[in-house]
N, C-alpha and C. Protein backbone atom coordinates (compact mmCIF):
# COMPACT_ATOMS: atom_id res chain seq x y z
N UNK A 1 0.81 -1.18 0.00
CA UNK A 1 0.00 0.00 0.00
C UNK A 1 0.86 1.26 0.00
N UNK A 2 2.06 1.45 0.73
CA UNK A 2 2.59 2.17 0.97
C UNK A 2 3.34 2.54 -0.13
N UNK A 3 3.83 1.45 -1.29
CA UNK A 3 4.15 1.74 -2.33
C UNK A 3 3.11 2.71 -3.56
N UNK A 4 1.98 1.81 -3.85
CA UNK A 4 1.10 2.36 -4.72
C UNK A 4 1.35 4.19 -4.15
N UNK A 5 1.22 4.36 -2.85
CA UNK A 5 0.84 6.05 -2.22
C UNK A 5 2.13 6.98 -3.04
N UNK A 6 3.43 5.89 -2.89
CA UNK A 6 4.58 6.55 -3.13
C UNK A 6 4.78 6.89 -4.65
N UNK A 7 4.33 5.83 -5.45
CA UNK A 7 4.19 5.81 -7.18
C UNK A 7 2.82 6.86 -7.28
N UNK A 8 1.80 6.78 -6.68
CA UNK A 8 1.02 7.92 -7.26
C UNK A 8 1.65 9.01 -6.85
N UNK A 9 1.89 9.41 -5.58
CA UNK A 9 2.58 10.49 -5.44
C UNK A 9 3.53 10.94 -6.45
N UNK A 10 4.47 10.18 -7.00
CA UNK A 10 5.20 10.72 -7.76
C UNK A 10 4.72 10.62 -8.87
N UNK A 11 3.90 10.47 -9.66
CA UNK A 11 3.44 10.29 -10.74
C UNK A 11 2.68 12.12 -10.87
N UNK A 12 1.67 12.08 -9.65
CA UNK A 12 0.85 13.18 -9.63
C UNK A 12 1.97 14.26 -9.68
N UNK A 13 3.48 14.58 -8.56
CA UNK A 13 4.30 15.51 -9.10
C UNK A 13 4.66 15.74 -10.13
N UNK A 14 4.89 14.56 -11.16
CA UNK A 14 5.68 14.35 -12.40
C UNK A 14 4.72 15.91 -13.25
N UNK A 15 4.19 14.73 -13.32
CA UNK A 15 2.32 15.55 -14.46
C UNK A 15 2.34 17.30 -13.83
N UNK A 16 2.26 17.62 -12.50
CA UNK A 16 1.86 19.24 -12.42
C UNK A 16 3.34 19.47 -13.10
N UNK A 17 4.64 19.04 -12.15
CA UNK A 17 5.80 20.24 -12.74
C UNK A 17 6.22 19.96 -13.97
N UNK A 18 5.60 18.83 -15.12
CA UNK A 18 6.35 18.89 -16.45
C UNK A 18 4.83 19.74 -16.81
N UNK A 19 3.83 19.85 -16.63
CA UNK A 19 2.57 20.57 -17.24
C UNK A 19 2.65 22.14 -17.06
N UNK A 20 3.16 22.80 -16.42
CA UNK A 20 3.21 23.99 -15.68
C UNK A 20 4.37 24.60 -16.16
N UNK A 21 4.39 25.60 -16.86
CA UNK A 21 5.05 26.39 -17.42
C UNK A 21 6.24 26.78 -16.92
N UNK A 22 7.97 26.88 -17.46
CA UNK A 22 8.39 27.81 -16.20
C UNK A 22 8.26 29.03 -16.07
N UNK A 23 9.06 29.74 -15.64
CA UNK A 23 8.80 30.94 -15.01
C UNK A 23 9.61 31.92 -16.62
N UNK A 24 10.72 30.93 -16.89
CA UNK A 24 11.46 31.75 -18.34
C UNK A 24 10.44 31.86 -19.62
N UNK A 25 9.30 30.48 -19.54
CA UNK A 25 8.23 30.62 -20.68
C UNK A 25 7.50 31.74 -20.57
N UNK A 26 7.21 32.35 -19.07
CA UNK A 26 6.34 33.20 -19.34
C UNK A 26 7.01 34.56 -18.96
N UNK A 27 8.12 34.78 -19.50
CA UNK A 27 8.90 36.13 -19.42
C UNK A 27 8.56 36.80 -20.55
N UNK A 28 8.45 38.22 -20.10
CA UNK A 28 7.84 39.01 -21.21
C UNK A 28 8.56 40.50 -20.77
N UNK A 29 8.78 41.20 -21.90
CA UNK A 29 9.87 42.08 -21.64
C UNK A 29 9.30 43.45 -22.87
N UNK A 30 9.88 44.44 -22.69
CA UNK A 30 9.24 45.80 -23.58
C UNK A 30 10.63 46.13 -24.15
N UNK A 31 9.97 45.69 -25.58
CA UNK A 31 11.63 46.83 -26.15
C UNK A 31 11.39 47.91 -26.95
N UNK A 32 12.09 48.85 -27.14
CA UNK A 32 11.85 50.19 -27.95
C UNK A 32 12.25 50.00 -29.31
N UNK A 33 11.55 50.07 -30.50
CA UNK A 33 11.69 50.03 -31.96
C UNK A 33 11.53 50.99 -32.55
N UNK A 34 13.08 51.73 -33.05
CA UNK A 34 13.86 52.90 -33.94
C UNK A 34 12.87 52.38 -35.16
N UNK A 35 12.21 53.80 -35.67
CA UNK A 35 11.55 53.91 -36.81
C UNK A 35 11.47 55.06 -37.55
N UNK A 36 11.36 55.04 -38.45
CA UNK A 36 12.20 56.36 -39.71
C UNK A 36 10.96 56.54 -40.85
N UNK A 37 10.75 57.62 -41.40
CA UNK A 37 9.43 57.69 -42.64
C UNK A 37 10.15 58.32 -43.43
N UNK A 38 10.17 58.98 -44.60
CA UNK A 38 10.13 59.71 -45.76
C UNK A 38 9.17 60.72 -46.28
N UNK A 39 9.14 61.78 -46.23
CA UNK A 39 8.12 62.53 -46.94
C UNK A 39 9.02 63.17 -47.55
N UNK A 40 8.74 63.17 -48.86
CA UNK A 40 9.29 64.22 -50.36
C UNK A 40 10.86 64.64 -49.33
N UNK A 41 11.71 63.86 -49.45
CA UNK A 41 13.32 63.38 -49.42
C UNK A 41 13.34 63.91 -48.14
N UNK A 42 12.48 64.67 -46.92
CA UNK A 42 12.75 64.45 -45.52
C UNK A 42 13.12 63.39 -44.81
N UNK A 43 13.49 62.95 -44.05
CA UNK A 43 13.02 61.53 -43.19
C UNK A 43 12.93 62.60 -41.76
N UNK A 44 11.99 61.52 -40.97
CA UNK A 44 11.79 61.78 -39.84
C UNK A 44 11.92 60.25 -38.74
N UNK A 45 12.23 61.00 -37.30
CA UNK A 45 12.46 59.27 -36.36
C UNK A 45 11.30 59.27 -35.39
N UNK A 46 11.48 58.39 -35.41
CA UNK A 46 10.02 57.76 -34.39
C UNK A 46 10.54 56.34 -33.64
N UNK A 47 9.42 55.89 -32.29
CA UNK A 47 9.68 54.92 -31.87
C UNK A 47 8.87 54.58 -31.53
N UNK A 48 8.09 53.59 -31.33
CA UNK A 48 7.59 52.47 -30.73
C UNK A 48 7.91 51.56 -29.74
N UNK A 49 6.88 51.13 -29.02
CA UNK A 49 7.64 50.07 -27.84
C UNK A 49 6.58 49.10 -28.27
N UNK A 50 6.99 47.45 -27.78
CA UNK A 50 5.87 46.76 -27.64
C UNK A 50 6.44 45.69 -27.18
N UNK A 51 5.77 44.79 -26.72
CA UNK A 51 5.72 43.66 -25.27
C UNK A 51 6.59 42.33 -26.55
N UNK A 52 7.40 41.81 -26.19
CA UNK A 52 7.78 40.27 -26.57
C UNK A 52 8.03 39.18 -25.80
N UNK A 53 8.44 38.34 -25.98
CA UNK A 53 9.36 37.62 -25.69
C UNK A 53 10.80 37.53 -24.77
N UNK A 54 10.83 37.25 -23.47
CA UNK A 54 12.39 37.51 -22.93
C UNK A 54 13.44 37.43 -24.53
N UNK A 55 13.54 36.05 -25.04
CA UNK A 55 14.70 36.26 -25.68
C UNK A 55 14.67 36.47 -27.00
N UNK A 56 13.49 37.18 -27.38
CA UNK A 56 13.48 38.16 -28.52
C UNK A 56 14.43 39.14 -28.48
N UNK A 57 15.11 38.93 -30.17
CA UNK A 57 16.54 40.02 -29.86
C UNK A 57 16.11 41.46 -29.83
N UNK A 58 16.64 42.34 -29.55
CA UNK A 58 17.08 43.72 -29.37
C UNK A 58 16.92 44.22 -30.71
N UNK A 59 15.88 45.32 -31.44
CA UNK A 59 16.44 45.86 -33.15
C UNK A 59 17.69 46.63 -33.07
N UNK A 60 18.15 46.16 -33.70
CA UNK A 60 19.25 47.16 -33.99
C UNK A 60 19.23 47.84 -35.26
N UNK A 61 18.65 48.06 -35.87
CA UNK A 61 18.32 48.79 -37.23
C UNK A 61 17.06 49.71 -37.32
N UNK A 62 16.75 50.99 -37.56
CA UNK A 62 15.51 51.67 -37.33
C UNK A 62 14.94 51.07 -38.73
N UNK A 63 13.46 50.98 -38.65
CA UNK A 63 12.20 50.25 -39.22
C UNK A 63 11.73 50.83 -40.17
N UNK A 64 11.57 51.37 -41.57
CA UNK A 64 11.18 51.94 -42.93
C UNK A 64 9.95 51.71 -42.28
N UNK A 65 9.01 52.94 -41.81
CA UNK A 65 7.21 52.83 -41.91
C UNK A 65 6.70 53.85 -43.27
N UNK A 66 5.24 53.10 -43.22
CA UNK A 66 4.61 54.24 -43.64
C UNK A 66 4.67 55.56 -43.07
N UNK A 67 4.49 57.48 -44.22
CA UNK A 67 4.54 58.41 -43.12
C UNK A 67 3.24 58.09 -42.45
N UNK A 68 3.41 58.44 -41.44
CA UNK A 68 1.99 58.66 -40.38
C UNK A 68 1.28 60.20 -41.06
N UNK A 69 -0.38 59.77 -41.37
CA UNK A 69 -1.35 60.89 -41.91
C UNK A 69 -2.40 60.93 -40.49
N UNK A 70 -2.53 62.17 -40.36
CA UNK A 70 -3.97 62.49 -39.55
C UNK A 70 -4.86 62.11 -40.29
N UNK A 71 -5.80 60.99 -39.79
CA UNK A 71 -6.91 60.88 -40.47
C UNK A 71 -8.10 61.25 -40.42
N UNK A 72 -8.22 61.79 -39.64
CA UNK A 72 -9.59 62.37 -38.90
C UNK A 72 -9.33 63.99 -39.58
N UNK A 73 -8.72 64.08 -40.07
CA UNK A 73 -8.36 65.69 -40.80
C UNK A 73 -9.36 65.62 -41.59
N UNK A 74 -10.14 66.81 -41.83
CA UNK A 74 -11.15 67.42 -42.76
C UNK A 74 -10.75 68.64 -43.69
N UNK A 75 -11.15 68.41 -44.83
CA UNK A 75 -10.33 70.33 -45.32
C UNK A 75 -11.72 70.64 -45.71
N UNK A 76 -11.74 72.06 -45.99
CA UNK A 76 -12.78 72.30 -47.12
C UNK A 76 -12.29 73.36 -48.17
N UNK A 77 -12.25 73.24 -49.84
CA UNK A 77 -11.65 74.10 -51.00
C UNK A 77 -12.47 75.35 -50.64
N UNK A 78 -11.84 76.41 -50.49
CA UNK A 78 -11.90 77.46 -50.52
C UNK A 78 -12.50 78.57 -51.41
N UNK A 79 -11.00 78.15 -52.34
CA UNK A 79 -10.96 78.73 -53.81
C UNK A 79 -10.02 77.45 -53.96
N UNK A 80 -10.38 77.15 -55.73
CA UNK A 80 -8.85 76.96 -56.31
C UNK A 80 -9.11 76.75 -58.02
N UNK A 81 -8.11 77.72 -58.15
CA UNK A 81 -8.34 78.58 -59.82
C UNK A 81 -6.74 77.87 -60.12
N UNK A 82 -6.74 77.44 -61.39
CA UNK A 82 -5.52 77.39 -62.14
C UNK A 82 -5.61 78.05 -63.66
N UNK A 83 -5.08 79.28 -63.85
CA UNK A 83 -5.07 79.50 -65.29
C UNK A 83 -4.14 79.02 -65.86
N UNK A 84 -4.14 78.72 -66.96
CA UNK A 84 -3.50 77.61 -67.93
C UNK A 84 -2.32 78.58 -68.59
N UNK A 85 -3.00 79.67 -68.91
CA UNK A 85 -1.90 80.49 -69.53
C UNK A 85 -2.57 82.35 -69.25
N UNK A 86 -1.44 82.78 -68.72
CA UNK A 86 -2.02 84.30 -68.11
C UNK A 86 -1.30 84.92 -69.19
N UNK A 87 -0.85 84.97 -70.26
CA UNK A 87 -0.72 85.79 -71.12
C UNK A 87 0.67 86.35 -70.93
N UNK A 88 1.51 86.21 -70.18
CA UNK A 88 2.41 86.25 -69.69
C UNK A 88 3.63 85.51 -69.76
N UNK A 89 3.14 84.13 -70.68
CA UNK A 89 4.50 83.04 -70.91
C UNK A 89 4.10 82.43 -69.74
N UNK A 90 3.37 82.80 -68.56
CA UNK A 90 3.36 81.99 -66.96
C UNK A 90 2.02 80.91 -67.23
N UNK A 91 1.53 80.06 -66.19
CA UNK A 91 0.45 79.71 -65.68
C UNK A 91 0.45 80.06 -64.36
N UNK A 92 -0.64 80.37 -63.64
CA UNK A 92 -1.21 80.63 -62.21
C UNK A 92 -1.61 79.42 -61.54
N UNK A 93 -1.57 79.36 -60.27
CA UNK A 93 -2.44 78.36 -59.62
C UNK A 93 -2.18 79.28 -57.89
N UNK A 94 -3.87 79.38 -57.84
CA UNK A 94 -4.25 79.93 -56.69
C UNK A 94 -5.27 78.93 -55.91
N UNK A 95 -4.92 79.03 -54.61
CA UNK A 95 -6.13 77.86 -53.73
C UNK A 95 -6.08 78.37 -52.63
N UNK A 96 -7.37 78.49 -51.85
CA UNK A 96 -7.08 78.29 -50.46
C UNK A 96 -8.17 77.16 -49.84
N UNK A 97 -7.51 76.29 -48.76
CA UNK A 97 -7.89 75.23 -48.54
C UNK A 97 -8.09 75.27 -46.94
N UNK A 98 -9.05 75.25 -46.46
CA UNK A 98 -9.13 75.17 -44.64
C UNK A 98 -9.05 73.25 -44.43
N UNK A 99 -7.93 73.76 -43.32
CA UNK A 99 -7.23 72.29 -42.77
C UNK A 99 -8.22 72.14 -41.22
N UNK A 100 -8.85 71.49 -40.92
CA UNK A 100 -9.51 71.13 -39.78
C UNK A 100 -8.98 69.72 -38.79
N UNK A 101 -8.56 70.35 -37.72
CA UNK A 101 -7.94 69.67 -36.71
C UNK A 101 -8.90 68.93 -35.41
N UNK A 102 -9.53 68.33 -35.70
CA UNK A 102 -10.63 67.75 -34.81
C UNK A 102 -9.80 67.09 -33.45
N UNK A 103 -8.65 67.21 -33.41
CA UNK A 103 -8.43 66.38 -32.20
C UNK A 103 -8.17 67.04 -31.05
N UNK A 104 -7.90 66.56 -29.89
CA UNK A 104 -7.87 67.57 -28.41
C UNK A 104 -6.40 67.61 -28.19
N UNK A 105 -5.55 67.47 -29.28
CA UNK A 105 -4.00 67.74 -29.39
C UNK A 105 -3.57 68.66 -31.03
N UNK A 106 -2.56 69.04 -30.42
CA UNK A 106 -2.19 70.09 -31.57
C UNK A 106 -1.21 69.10 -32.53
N UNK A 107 -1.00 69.43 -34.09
CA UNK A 107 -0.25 68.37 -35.06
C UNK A 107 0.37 69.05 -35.37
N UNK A 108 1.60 68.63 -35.96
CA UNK A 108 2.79 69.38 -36.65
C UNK A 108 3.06 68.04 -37.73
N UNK A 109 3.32 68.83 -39.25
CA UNK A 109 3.36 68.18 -40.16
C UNK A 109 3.33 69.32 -41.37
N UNK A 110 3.10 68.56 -42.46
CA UNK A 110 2.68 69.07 -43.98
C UNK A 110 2.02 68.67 -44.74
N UNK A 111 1.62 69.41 -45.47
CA UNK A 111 -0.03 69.56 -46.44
C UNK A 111 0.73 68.49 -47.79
N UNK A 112 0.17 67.50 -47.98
CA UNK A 112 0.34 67.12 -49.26
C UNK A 112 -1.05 66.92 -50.30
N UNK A 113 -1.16 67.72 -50.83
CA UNK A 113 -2.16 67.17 -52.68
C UNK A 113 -1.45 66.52 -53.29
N UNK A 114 -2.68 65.97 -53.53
CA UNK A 114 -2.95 64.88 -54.56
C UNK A 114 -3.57 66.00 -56.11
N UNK A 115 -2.58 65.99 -57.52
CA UNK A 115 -3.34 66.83 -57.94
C UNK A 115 -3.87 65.67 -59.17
N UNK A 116 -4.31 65.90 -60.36
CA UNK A 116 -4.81 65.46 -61.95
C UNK A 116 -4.55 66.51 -62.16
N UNK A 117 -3.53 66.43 -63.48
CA UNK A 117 -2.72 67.59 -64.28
C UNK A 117 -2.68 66.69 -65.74
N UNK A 118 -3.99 67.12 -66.32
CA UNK A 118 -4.40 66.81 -68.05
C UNK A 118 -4.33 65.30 -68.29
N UNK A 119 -4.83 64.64 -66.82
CA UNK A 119 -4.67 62.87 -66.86
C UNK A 119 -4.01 62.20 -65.74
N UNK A 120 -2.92 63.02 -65.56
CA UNK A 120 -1.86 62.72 -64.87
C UNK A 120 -2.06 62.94 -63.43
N UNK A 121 -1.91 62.00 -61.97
CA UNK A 121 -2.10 62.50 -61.24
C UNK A 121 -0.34 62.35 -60.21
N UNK A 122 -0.31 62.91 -59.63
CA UNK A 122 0.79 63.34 -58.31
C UNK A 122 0.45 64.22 -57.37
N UNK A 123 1.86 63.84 -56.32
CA UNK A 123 1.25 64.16 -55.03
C UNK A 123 2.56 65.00 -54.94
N UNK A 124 2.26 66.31 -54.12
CA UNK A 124 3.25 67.46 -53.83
C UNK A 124 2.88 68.53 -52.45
N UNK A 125 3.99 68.91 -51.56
CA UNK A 125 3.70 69.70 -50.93
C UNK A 125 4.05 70.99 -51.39
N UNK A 126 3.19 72.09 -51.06
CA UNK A 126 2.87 73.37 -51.77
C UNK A 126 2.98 74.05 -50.63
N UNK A 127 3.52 73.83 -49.41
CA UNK A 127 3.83 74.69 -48.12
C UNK A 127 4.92 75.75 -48.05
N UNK A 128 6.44 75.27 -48.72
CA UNK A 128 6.99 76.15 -49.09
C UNK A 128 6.87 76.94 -49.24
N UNK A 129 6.11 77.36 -50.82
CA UNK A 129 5.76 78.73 -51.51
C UNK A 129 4.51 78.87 -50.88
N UNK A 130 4.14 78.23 -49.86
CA UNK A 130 2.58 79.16 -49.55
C UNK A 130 2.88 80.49 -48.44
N UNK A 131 1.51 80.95 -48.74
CA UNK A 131 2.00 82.48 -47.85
C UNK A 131 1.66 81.92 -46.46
N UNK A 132 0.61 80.85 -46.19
CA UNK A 132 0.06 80.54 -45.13
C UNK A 132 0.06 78.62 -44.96
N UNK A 133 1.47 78.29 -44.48
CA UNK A 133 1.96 77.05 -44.96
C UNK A 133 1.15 75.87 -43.60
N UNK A 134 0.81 76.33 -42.55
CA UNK A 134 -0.46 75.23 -41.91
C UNK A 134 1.05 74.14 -41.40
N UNK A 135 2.12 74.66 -40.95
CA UNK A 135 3.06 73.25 -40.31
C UNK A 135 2.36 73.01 -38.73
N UNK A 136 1.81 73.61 -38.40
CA UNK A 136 1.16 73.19 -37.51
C UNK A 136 -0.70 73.74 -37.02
N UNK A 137 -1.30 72.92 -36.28
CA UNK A 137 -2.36 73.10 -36.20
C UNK A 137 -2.83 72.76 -34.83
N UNK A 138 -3.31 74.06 -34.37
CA UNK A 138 -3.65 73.67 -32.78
C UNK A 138 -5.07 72.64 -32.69
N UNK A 139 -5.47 72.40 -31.47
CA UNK A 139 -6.19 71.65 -31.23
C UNK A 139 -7.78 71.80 -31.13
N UNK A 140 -8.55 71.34 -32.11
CA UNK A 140 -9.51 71.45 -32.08
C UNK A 140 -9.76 72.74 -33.08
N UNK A 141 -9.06 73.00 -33.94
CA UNK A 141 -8.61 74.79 -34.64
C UNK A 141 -8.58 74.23 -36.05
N UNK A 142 -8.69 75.14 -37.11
CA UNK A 142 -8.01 74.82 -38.15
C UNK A 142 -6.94 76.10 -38.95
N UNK A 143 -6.67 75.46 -39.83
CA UNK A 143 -5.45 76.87 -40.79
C UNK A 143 -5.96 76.73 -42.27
N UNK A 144 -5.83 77.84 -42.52
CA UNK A 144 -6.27 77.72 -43.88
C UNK A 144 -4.54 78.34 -44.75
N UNK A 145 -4.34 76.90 -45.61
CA UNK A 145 -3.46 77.12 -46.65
C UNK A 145 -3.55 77.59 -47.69
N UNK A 146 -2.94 78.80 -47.73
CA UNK A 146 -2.78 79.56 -49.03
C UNK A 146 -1.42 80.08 -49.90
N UNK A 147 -2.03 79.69 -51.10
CA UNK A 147 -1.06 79.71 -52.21
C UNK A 147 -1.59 80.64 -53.70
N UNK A 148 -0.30 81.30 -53.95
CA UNK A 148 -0.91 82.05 -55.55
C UNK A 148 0.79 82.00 -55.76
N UNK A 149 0.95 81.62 -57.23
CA UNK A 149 2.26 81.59 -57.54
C UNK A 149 2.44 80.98 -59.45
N UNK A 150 3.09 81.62 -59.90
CA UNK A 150 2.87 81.99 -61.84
C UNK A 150 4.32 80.74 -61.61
N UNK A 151 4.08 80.16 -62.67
CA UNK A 151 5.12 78.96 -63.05
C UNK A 151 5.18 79.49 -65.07
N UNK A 152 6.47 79.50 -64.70
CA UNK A 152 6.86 79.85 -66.67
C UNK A 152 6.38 78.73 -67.65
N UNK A 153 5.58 78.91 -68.85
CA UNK A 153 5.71 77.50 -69.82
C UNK A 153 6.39 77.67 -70.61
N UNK A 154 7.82 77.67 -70.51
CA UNK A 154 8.98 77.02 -70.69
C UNK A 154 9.15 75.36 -70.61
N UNK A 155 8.45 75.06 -69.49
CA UNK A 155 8.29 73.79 -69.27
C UNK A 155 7.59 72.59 -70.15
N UNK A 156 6.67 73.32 -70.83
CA UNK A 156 5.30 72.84 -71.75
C UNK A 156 4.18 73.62 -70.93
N UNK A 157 3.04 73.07 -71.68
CA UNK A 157 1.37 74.21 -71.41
C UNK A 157 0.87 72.74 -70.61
N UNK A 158 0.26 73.10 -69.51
CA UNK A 158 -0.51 72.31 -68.69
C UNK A 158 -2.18 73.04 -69.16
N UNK A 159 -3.25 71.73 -69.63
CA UNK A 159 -4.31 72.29 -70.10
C UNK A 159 -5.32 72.44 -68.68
N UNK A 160 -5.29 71.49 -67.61
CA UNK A 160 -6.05 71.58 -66.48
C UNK A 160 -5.30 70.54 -65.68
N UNK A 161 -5.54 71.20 -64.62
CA UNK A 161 -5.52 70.83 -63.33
C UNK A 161 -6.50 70.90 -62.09
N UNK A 162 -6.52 69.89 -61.32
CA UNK A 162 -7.56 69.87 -60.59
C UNK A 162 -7.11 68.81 -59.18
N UNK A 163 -7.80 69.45 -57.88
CA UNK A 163 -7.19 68.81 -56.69
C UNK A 163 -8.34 67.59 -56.42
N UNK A 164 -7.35 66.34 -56.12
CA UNK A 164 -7.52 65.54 -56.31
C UNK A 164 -7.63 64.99 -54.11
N UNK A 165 -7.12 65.02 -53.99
CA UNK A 165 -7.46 64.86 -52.38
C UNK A 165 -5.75 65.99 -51.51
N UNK A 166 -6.62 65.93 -50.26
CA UNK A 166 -5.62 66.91 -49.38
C UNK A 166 -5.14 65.25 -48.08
N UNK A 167 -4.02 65.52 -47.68
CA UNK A 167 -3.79 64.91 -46.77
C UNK A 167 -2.76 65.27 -45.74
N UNK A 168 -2.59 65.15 -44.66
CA UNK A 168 -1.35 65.76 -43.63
C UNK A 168 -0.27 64.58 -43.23
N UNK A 169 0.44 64.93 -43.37
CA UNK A 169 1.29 63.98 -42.89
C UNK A 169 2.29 64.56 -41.55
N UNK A 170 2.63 63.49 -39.94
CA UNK A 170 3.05 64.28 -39.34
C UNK A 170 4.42 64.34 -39.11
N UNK A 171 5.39 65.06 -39.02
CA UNK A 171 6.39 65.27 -38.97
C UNK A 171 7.33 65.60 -37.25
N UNK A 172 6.55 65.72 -36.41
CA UNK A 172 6.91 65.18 -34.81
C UNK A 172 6.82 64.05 -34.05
């Protein structure tokens, strides 16, 4: 009898401590992940943290993301006139565009359009040459971006153009 007590006994230890996890399986650790974007030949750094594995390695290389866009951004067109040819050898393109910041934090970034230019579409920031360039936007506020600026056709004649979507991208 005294045997059977001693074989179940050890049988019943066997089963909990090979069933029961150790203590290294359930190690879990936070590491910080170097991350880098691109907007029109900027880069910007960023980081991330998130939960792994104890012996998940360390990055050592920062991470190519998408740029980060506010999405909850609203605009509304203002104006936006492009004359094709002002008589001048130039074309014009004038817009103003209200940027709406719905969130209860302020953004720092830049305005990129999306334009269609006679078929063709691309994406460009127009903050530079604007008089009212919107790099940042307080909270709950908006900015209205404005631009007027004659381009020579030297280049060739652009017959129309037309804005195709607004988007922010953030740059802090």
């Amino acid at each position: 009898m005294k045997n059977i007590y001693k074989y179940t006994l050890l049988i019943i230890t066997l089963i909990t401590t090979s069933a029961c996890p150790s203590d290294e399986d359930d190690c879990i650790k936070t590491i910080t992940i170097p991350q880098y974007y691109v907007v029109f030949g900027q880069s910007y750094s960023t980081e991330t943290t998130q939960q792994v594995p104890c012996d998940y390695p360390e990055p050592t290389t920062p991470e190519l993301i998408e740029p980060p866009a506010v999405e909850n951004l609203t605009y509304e067109v203002l104006e936006f006139n492009f004359t094709p040819d002002t008589g001048n050898n130039t074309s014009r393109l004038q817009f103003q565009i209200k940027l709406n910041n719905p969130n209860e934090f302020s953004i720092k970034g830049i305005v990129v359009l999306t334009l269609n230019s006679d078929g063709l579409e691309y994406s460009g920031n127009f903050s530079k040459d604007a008089t009212s360039s919107c790099y940042e936007i307080s909270a709950n506020s908006n900015c209205i971006l404005t631009y007027d600026k004659e381009s020579s056709l030297d280049l060739g004649l652009v017959n129309s153009l037309q804005l195709v979507n607004v988007e922010y991208y953030l740059t802090n």
